[in-house]
N, C-alpha and C. Protein backbone atom coordinates (compact mmCIF):
# COMPACT_ATOMS: atom_id res chain seq x y z
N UNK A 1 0.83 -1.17 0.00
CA UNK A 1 0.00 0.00 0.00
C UNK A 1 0.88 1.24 0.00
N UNK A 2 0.81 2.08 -0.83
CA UNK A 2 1.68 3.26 -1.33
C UNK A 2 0.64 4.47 -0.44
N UNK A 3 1.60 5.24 0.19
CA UNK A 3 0.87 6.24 1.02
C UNK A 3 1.08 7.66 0.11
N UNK A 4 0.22 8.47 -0.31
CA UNK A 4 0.73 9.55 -0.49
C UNK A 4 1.40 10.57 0.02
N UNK A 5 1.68 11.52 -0.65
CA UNK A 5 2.13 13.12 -0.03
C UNK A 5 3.61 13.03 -0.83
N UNK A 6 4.16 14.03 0.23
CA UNK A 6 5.51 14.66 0.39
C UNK A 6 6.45 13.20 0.37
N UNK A 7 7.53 13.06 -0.29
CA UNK A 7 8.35 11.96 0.04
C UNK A 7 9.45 12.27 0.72
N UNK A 8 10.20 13.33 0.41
CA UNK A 8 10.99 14.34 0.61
C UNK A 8 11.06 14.43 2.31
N UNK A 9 9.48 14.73 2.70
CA UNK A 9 9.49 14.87 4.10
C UNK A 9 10.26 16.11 4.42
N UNK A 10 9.80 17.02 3.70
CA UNK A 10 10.63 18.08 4.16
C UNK A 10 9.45 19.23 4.09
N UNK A 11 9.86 20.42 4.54
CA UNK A 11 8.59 22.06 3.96
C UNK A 11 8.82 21.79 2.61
N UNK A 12 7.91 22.66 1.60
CA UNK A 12 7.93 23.04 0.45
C UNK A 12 8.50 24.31 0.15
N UNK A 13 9.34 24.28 -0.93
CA UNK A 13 10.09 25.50 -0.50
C UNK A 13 8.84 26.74 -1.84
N UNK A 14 9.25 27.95 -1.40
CA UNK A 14 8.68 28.95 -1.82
C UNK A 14 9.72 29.99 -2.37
N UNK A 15 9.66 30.68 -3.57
CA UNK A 15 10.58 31.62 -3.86
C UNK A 15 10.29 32.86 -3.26
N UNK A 16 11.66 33.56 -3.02
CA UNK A 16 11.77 34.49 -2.17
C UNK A 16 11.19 36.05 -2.73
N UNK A 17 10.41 36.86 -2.28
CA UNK A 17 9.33 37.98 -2.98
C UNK A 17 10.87 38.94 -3.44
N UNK A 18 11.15 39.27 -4.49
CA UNK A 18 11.90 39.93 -5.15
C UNK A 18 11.99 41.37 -4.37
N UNK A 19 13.27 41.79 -4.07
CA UNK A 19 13.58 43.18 -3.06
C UNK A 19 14.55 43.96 -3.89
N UNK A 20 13.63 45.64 -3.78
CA UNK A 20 14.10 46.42 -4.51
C UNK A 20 15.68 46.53 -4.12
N UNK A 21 16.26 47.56 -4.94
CA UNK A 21 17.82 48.04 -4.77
C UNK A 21 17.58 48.53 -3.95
N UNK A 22 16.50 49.97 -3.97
CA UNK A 22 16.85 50.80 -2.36
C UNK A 22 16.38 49.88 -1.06
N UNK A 23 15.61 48.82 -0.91
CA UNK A 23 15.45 48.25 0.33
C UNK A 23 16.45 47.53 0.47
N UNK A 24 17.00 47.13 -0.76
CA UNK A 24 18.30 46.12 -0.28
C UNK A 24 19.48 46.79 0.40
N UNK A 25 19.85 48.27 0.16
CA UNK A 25 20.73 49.40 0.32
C UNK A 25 20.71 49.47 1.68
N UNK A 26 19.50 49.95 2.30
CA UNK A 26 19.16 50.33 3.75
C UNK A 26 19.11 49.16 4.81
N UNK A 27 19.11 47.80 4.13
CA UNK A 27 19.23 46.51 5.31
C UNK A 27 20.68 45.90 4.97
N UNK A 28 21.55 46.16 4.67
CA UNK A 28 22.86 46.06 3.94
C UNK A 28 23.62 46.12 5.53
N UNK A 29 24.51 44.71 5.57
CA UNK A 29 25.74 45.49 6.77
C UNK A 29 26.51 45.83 6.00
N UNK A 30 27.51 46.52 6.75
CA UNK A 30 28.45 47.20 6.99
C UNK A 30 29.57 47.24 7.68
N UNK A 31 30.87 47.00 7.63
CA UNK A 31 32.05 46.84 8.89
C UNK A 31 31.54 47.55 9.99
N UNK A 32 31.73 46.91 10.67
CA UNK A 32 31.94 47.82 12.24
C UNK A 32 33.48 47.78 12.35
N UNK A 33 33.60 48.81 13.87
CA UNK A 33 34.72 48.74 14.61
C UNK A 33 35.50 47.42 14.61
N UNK A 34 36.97 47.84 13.95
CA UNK A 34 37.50 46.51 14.35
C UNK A 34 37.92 45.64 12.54
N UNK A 35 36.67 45.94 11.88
CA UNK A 35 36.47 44.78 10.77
C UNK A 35 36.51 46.21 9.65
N UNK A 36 36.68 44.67 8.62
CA UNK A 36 37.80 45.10 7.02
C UNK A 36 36.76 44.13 5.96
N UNK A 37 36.28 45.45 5.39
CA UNK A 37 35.62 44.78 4.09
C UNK A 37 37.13 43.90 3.09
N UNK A 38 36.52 42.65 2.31
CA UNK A 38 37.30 42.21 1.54
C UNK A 38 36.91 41.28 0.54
N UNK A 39 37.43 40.93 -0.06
CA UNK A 39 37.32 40.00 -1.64
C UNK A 39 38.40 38.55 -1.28
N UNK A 40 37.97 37.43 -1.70
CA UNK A 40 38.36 36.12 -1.36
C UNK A 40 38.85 36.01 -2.86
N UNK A 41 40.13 35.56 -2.67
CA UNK A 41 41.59 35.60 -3.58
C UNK A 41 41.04 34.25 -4.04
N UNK A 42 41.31 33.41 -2.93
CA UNK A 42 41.40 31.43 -3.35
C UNK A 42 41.25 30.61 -2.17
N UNK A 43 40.14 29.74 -2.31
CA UNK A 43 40.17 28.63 -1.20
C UNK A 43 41.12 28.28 -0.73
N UNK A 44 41.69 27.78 0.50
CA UNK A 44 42.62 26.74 1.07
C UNK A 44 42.51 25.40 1.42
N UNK A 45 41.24 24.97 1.43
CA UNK A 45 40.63 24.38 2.09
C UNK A 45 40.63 23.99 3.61
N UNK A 46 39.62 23.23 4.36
CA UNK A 46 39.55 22.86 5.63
C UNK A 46 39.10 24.38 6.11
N UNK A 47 37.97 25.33 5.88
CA UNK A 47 37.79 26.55 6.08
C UNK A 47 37.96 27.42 5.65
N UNK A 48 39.53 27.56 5.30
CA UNK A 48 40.35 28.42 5.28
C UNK A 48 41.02 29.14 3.79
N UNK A 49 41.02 30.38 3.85
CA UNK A 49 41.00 30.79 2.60
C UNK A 49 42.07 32.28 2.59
N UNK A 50 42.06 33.08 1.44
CA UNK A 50 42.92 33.84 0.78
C UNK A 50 42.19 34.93 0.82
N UNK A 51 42.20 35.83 1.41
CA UNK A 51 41.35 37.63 1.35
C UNK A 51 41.76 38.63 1.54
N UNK A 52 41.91 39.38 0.05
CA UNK A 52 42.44 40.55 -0.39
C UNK A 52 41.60 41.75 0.63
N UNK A 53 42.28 42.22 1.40
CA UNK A 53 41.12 43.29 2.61
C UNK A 53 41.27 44.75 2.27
N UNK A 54 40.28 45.65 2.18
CA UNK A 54 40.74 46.92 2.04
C UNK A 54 41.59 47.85 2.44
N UNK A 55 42.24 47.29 3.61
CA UNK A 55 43.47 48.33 4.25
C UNK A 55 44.65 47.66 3.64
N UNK A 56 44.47 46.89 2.51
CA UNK A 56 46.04 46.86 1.68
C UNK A 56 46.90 45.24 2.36
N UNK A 57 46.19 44.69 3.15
CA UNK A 57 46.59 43.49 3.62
C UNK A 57 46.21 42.09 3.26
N UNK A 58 46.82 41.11 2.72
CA UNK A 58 46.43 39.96 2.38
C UNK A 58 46.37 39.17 3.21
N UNK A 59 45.27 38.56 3.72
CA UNK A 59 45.23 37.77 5.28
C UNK A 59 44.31 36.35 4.87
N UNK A 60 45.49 35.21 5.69
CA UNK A 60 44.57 33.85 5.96
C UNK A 60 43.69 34.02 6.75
N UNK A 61 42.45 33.77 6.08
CA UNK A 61 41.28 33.74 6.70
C UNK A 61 40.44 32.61 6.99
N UNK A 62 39.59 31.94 7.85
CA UNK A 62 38.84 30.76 8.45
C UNK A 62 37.68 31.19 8.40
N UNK A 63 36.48 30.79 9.00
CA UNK A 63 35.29 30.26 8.54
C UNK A 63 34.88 29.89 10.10
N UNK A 64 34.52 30.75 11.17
CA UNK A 64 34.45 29.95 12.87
C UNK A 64 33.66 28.90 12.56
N UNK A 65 33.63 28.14 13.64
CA UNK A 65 32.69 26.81 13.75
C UNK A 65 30.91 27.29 13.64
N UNK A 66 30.77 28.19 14.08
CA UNK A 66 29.01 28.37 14.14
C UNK A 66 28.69 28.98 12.96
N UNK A 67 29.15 29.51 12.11
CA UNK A 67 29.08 29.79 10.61
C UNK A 67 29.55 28.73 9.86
N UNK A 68 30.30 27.86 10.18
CA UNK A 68 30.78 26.85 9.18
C UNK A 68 29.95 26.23 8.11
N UNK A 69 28.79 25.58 8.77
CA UNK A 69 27.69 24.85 7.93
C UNK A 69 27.03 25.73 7.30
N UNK A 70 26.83 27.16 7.63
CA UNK A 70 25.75 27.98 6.96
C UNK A 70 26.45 29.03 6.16
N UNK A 71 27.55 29.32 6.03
CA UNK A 71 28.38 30.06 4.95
C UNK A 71 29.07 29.37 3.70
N UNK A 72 28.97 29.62 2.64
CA UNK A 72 29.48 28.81 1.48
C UNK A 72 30.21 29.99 0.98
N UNK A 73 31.29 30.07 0.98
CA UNK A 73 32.29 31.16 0.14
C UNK A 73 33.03 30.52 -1.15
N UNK A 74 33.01 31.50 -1.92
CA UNK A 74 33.90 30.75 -2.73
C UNK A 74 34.77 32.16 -3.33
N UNK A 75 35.98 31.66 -4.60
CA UNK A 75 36.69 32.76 -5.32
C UNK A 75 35.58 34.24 -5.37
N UNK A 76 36.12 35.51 -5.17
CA UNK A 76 35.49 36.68 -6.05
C UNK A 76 34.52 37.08 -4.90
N UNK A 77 33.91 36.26 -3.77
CA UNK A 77 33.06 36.47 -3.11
C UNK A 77 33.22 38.09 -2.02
N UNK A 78 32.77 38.89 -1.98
CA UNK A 78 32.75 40.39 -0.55
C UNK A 78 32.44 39.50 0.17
N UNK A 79 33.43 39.71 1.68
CA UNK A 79 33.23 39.50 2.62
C UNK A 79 33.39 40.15 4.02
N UNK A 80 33.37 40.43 4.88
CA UNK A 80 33.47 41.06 6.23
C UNK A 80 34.64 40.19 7.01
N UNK A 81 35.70 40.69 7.09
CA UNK A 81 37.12 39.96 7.47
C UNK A 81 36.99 40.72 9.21
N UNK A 82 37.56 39.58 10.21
CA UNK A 82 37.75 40.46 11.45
C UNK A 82 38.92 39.46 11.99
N UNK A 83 40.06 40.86 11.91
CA UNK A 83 41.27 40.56 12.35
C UNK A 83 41.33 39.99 13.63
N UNK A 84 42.30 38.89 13.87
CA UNK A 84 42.74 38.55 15.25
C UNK A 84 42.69 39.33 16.30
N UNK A 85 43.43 39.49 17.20
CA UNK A 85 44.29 39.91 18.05
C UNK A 85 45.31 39.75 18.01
N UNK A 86 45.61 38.31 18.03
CA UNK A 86 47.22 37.61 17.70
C UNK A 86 47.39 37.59 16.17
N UNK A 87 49.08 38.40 15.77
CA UNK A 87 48.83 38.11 14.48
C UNK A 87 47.76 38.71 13.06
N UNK A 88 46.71 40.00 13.61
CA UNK A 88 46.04 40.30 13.01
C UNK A 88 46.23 40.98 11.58
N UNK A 89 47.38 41.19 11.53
CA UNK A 89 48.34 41.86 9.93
C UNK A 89 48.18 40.14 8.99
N UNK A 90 47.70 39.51 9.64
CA UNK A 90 48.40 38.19 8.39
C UNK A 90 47.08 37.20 8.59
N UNK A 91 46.28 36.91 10.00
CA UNK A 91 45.27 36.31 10.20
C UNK A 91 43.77 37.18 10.13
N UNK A 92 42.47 36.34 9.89
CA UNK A 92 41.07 36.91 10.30
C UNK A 92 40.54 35.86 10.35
N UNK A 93 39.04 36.38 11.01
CA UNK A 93 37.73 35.59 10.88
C UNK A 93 36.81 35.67 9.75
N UNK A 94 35.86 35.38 8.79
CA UNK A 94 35.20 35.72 7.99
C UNK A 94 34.18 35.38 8.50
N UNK A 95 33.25 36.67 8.85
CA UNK A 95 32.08 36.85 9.52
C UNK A 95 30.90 37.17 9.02
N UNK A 96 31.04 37.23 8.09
CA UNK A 96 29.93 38.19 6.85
C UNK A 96 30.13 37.47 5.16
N UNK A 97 29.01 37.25 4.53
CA UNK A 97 29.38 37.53 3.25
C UNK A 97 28.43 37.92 3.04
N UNK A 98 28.58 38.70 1.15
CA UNK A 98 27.61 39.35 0.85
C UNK A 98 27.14 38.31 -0.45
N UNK A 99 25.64 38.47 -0.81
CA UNK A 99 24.91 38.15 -1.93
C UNK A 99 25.73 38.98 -2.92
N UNK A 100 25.23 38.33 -4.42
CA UNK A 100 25.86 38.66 -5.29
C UNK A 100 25.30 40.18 -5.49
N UNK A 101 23.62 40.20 -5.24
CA UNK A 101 23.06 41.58 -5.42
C UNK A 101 23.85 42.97 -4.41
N UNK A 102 24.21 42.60 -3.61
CA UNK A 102 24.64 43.48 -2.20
C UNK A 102 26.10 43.88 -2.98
N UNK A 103 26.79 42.76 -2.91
CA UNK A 103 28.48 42.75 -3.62
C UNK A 103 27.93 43.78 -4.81
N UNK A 104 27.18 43.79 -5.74
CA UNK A 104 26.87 44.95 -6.76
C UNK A 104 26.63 46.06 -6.40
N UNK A 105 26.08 46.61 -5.36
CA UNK A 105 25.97 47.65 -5.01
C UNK A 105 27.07 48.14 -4.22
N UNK A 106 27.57 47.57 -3.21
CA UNK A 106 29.35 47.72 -2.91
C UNK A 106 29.92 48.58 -3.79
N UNK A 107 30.24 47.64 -4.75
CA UNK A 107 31.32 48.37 -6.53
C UNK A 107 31.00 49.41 -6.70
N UNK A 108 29.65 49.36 -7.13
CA UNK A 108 28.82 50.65 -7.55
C UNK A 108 29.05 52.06 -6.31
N UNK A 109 29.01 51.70 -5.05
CA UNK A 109 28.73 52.68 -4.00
C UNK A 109 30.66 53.51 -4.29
N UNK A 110 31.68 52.44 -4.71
CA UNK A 110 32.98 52.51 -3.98
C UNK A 110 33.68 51.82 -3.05
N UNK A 111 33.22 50.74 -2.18
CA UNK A 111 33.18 50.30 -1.13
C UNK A 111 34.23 49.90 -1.50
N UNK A 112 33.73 48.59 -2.48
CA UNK A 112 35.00 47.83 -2.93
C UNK A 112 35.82 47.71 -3.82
């Protein structure tokens, strides 16, 4: 006996209601204190990656454990870099990335 429905067993997914440029502009982060907008050079793998940062520094960067599963970075990607303490000229955290739509408005603003 074959049961119907969902097989999947999962929600149904729904596409997301399309958001203008200026609403996207005004809910947009931004560095805070401390943090360095930047562009991802090249994977390393195991996290860890290559990011060209706006204050002129090229820094190995990681991926913390509670973002791990829910951030996917790859080459070319804006990201929100936050320097160490120890080591912060050469190490960061990558705390942020941006959508491809957001990363467009960046360029466009100057940012990056």
């Amino acid at each position: 006996m074959q049961r119907g429905g969902n097989r999947g067993g999962g929600k149904k997914k729904t596409p997301r209601d399309p958001v203008s440029m200026e609403e996207e502009r005004r809910r947009m982060r931004y560095p805070k204190d401390g943090e360095v907008m930047g562009v991802v050079l090249g994977l390393m793998g195991g996290s860890r990656m290559k990011v060209a940062c706006k204050d002129g520094k090229e820094r190995m960067c990681r991926i913390p454990g509670k973002l791990r599963n829910r951030v996917w970075v790859r080459e070319g990607d804006v990201v929100i870099v936050k320097p160490w303490e120890i080591e912060g000229e050469k190490k960061g955290d990558v705390i942020w990335r941006y959508w491809p739509v957001q990363a467009r408005i960046l360029k466009e603003e100057g940012h990056v």
